[in-house]
Protein backbone atom coordinates (compact mmCIF):
# COMPACT_ATOMS: atom_id res chain seq x y z
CA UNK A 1 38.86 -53.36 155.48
CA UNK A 2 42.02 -55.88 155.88
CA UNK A 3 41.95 -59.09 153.73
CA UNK A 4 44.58 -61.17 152.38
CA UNK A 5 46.68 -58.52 150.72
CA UNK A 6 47.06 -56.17 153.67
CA UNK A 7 49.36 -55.42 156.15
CA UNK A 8 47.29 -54.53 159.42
CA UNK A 9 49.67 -52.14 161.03
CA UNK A 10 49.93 -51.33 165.11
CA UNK A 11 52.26 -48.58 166.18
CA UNK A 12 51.94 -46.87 169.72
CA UNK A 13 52.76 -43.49 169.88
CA UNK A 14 53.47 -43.68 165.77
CA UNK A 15 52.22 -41.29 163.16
CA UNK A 16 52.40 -44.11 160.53
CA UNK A 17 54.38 -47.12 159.31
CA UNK A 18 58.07 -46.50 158.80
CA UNK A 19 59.39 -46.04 155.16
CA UNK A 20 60.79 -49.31 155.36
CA UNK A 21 57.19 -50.73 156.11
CA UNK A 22 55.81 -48.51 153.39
CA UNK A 23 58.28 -49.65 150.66
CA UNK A 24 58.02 -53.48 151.84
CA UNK A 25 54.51 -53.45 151.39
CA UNK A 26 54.77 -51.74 147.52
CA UNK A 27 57.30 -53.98 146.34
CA UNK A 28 55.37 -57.08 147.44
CA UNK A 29 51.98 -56.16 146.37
CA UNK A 30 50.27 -55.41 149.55
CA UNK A 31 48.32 -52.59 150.97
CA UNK A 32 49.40 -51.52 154.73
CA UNK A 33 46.16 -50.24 156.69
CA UNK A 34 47.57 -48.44 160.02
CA UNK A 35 45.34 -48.42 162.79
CA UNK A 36 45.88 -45.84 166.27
CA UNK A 37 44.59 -48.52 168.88
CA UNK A 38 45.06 -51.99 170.08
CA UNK A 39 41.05 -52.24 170.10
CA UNK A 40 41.18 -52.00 166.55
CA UNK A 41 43.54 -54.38 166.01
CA UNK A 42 41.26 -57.14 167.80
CA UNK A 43 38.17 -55.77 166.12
CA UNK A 44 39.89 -56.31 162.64
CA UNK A 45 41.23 -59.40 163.26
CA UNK A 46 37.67 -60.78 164.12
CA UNK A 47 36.26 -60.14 160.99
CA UNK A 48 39.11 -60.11 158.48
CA UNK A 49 42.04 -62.37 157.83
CA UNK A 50 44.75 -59.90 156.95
CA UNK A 51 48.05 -61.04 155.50
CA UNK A 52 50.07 -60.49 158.71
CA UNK A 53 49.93 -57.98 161.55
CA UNK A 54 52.95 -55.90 162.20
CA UNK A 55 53.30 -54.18 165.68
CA UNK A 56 56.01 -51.67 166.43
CA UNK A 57 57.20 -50.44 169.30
CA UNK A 58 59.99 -48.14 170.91
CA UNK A 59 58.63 -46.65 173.96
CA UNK A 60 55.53 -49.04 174.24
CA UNK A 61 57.08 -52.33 174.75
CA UNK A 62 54.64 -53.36 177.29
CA UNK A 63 51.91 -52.52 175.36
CA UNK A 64 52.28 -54.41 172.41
CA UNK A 65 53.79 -57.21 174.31
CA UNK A 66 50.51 -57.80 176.47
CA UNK A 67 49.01 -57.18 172.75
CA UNK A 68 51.00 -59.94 171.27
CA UNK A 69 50.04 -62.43 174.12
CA UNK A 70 46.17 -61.89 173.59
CA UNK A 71 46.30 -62.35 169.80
CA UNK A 72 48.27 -65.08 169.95
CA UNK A 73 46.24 -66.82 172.46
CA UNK A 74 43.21 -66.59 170.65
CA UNK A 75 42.14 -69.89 168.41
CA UNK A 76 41.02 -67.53 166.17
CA UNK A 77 43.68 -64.43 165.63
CA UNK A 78 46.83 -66.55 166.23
CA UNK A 79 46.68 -68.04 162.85
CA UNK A 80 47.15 -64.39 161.28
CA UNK A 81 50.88 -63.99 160.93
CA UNK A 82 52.61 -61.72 163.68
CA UNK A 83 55.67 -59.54 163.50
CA UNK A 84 56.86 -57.23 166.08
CA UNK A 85 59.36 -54.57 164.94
CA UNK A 86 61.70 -53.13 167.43
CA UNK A 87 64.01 -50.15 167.94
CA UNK A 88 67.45 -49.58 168.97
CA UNK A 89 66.08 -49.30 172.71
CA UNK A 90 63.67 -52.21 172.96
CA UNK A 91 66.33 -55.02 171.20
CA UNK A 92 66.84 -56.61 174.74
CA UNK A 93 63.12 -57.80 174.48
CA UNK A 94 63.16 -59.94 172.03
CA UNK A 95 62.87 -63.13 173.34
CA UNK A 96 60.05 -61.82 175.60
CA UNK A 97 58.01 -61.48 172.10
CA UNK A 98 59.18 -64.83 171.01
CA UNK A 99 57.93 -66.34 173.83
CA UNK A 100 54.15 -64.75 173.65
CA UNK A 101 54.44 -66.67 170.37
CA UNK A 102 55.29 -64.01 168.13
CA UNK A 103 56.16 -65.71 164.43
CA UNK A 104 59.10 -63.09 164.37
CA UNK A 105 60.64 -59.94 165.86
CA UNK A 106 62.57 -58.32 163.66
CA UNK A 107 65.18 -55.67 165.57
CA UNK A 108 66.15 -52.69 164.05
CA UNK A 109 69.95 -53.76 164.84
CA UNK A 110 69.49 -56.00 161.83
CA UNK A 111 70.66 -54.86 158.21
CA UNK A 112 68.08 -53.72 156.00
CA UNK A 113 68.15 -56.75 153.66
CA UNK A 114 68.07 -59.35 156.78
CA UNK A 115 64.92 -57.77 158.21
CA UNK A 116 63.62 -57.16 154.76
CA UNK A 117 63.88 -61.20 153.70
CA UNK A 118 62.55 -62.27 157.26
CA UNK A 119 59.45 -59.97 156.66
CA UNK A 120 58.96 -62.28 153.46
CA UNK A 121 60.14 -65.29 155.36
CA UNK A 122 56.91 -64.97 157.56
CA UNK A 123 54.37 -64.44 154.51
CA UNK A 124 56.20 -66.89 152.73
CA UNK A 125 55.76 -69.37 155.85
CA UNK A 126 52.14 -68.60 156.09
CA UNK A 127 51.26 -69.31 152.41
CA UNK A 128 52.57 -72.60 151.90
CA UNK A 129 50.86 -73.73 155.94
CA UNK A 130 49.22 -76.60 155.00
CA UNK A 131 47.44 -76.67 158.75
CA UNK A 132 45.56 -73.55 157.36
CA UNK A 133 42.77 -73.41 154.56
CA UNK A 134 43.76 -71.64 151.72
CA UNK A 135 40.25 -70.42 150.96
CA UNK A 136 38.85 -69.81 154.63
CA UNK A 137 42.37 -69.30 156.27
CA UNK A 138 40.91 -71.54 159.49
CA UNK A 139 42.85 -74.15 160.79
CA UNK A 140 43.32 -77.52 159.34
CA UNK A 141 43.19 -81.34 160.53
CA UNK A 142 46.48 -81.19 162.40
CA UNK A 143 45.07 -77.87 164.61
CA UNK A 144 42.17 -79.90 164.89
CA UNK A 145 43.07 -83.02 166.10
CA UNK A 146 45.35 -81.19 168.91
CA UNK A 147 42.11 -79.54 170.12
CA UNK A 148 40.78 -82.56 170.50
CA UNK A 149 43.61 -84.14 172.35
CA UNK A 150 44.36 -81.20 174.55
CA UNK A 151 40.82 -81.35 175.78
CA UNK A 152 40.70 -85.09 175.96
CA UNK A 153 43.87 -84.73 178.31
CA UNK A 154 42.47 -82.18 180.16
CA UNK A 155 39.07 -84.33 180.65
CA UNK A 156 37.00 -81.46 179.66
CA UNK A 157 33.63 -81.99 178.63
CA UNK A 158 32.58 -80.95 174.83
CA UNK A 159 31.00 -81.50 171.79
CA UNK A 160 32.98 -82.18 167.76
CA UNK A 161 30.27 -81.23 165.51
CA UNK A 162 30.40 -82.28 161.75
CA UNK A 163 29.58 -79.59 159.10
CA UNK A 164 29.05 -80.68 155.99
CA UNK A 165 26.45 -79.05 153.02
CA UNK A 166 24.03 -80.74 151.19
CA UNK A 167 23.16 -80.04 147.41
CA UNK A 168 26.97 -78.17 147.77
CA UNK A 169 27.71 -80.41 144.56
CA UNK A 170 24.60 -79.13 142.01
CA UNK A 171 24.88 -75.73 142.96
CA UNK A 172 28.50 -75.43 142.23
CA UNK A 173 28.02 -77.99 139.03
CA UNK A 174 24.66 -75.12 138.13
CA UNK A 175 26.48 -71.82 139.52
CA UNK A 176 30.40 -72.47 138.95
CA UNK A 177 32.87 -72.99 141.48
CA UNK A 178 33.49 -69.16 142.53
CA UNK A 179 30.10 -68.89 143.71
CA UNK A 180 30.69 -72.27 145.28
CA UNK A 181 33.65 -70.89 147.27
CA UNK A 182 31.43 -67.89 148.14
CA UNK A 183 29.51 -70.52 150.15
CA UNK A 184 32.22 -71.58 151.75
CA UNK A 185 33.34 -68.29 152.82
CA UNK A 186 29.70 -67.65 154.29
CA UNK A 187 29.86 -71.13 156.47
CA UNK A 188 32.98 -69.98 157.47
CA UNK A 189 32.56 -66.91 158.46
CA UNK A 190 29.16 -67.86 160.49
CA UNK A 191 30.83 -70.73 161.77
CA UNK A 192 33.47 -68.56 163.21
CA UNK A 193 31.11 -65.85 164.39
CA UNK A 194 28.55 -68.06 166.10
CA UNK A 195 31.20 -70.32 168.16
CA UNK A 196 33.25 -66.97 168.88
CA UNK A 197 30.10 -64.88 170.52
CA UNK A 198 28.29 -67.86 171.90
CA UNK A 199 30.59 -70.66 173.08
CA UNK A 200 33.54 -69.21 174.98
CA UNK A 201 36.42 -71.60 174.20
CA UNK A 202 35.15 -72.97 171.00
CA UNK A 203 37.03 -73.94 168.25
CA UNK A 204 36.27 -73.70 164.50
CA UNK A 205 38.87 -75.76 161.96
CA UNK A 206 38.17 -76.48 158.19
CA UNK A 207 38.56 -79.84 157.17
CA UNK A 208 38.47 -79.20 153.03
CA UNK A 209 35.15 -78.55 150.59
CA UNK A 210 32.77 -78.23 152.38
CA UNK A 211 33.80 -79.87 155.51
CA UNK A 212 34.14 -77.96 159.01
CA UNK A 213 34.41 -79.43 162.50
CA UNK A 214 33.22 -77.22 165.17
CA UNK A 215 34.32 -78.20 169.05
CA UNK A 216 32.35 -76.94 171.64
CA UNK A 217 32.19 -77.37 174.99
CA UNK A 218 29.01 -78.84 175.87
CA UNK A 219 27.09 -76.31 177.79
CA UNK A 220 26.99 -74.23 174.61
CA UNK A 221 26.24 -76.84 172.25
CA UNK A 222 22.11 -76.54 171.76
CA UNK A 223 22.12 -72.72 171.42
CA UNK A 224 25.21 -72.93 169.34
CA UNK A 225 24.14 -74.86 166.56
CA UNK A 226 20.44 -73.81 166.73
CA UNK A 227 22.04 -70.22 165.87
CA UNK A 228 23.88 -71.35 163.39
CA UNK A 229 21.14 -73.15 161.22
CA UNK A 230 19.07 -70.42 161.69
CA UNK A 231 21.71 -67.82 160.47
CA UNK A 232 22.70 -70.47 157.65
CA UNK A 233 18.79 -70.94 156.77
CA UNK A 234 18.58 -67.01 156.72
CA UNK A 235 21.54 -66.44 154.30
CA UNK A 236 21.72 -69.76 151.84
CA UNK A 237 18.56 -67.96 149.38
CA UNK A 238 20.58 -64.94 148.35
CA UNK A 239 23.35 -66.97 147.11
CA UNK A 240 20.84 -68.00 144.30
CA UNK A 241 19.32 -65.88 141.30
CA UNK A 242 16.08 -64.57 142.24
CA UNK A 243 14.46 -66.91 139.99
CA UNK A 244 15.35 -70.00 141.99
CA UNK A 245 14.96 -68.11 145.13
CA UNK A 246 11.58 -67.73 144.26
CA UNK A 247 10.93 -71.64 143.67
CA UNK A 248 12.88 -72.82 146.04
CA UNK A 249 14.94 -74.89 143.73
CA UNK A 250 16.16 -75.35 140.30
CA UNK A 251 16.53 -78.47 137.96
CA UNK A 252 19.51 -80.26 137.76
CA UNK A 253 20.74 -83.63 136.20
CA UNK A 254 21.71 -86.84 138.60
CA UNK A 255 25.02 -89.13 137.02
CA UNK A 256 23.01 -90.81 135.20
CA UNK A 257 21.30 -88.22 133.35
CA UNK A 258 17.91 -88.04 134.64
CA UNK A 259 16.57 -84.66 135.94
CA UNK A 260 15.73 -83.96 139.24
CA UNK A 261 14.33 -80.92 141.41
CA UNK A 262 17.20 -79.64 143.07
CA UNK A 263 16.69 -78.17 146.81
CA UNK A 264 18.48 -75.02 148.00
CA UNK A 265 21.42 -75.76 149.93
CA UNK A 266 21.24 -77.03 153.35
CA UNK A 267 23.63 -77.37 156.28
CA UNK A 268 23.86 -81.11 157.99
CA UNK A 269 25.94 -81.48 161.29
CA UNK A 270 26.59 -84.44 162.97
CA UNK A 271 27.34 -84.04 167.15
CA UNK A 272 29.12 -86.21 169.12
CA UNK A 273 30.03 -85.91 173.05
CA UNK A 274 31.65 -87.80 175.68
CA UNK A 275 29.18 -86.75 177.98
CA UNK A 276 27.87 -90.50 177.98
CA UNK A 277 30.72 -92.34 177.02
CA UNK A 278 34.73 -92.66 176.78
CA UNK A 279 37.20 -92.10 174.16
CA UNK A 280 40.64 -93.19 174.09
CA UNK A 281 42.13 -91.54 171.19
CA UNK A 282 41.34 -88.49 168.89
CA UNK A 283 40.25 -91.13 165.43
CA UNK A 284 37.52 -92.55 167.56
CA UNK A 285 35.65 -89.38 167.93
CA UNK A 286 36.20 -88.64 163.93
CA UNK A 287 34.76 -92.09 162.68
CA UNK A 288 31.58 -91.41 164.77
CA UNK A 289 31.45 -87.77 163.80
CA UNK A 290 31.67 -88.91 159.99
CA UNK A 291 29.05 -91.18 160.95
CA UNK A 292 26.41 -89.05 162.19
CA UNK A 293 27.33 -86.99 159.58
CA UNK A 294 26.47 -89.23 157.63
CA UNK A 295 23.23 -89.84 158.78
CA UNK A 296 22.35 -86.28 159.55
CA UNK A 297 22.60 -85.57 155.49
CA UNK A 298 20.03 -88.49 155.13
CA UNK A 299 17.55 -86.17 156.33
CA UNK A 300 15.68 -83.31 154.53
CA UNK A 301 16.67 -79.77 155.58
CA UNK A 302 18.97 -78.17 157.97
CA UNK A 303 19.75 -79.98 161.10
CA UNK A 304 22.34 -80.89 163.81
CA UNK A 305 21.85 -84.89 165.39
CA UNK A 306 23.73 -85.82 168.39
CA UNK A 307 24.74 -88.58 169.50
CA UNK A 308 23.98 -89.23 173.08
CA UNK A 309 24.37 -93.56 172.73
CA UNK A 310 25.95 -94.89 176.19
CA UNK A 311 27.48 -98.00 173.91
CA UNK A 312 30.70 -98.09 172.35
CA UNK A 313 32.05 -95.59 170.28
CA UNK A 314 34.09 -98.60 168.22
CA UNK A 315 30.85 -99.58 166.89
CA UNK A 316 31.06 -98.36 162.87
CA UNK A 317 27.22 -97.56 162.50
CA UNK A 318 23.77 -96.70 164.11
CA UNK A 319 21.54 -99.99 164.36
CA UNK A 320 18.27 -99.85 162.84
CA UNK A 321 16.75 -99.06 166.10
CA UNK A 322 19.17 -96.33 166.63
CA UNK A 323 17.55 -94.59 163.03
CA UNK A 324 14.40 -95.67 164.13
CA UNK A 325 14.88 -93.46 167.32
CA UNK A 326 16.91 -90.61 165.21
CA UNK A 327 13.55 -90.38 162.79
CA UNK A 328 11.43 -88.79 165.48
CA UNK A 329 11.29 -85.22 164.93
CA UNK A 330 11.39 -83.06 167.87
CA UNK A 331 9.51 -79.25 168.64
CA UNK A 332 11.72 -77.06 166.37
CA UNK A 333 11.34 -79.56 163.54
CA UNK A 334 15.15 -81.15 163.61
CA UNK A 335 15.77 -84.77 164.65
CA UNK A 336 15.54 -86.21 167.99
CA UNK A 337 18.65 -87.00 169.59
CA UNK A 338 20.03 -90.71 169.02
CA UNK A 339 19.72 -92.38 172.27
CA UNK A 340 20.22 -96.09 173.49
């Protein structure tokens, strides 16, 4: 399985990686995993985060080229660094590569030690990308606020939804903070999975924490987020000893010393659209995402709340009325939507 010390290797028509490749990947710590078919390289890169791909090709130029375009037109696998490697006889299509967005091609016209330190240029590059999380390798604010933008520009109808955990702070103060970046991975990963299989043209970015913002477009929103809860609901308990499985909590101290019951994690996510209303600029959908965030964590449980107000999105908070509305729960047991 790829992760973040592998080299995911593509090579039509190969037997294996070259020795160049092989001896690269040795002297920099990494493990190359060679795979015989282009499916497999997509199939990988949707569950795994490897530390680059590397595609070579001689005879198969077209191929990896088409290859190239797909993963690096995906939300998802153009993050993972990609390197195309190419022989004596395929030099001339170079900038063809660069412009499918390829993060390097690397031609074997090159001395050994140039194509050597660009192979570590690229995984050097990739580490210190401060649009990507570290710990869940999804993209960052600046990736997120160009989503935004793009679709705002494009007048596309969608949804930002706010992820955010509640509890996340006790159970990494109880359980320490590996386990606490275990949940993270998990959101992560179902975050990813749910908006890749059920919203075509979703997009999944990491904020920091515990803080994700899925976009959506709208048509996918309710079965979206109703799968993700449920998968999140599923999962949360066996990140806990059995013994507070069991209960269904465990007892923790507040700041000022006084011990409470602690619930099991939950998942809060605050919706907003522009199906109802107007925005001008990407900050005024992020103050009223933070602020049904907000209010979605003042409620017990798991639960998305969107915000479906016709008034001005400039307004910093809900009105009383607005709560009043928001308290009503509806069938499946989540808040109603906040309407006015």
């Amino acid at each position: 399985m790829a992760s973040d010390n592998t080299i995911l290797y593509f090579g039509p028509g190969r037997a294996a990686p070259s020795e160049f490749i092989a001896r690269f990947a040795q002297e920099n710590t990494l493990e190359v995993e060679a795979v015989e078919r282009e499916d497999e390289v997509r199939a990988l890169l949707n569950r795994t985060f490897p530390a680059c791909v590397i595609l070579e090709g001689d005879s198969n130029v077209e191929e990896i080229l088409e290859l190239s375009r797909v993963l690096k037109g995906d939300v998802f696998t153009g993050i993972v660094p990609l390197i195309v490697m190419l022989s004596d006889r395929a030099v001339t299509a170079s900038a063809e590569f660069l412009e499918a967005g390829v993060d390097d091609v690397i031609r074997a016209d090159l001395s050994e030690r140039e194509r050597y330190l660009r192979l570590q240029q690229v995984l050097r590059r990739a580490d210190r990308d401060v649009s990507v999380h570290p710990t869940t390798r999804l993209p960052g604010t600046n990736h997120i606020a160009r989503d935004m933008q793009a679709r705002l520009v494009a007048n596309q109808q969608f949804a930002v939804c706010y992820a955010d955990l509640d509890h996340f702070k006790e159970f990494n103060d109880r359980y320490g903070y590996a386990f606490g970046d275990g949940v993270i991975r998990m959101l992560s990963k179902i975050l990813r999975d749910m908006v890749r299989g059920l919203a075509p043209g979703g997009f999944v970015g990491h904020i920091g924490g515990d803080d994700f913002i899925c976009i959506l477009p709208l048509e996918y929103l309710e079965v979206t987020c109703d799968e993700i809860i449920d998968l999140f609901d599923e999962l949360i308990p066996y990140q806990y000893t059995e013994e507070d499985r069991r209960a269904g909590y465990f007892l923790g101290k507040d700041r000022r010393g006084n011990i409470h019951r602690i619930p099991l994690i939950a998942l809060s996510i605050g919706v907003v659209t522009n199906q109802f209303q107007e925005f001008e600029h990407t900050g005024q959908i992020s103050e009223l995402a933070a602020e049904m965030k907000t209010y979605a964590k003042s409620l017990p449980g798991s639960k998305y709340v969107v915000d479906r107000r016709h008034q001005s999105p400039m307004l910093p908070t809900a009105s009383a009325e607005d709560e009043a509305t928001l308290a009503a729960p509806d069938q499946r047991g989540r808040p109603a939507e906040m309407n006015t």
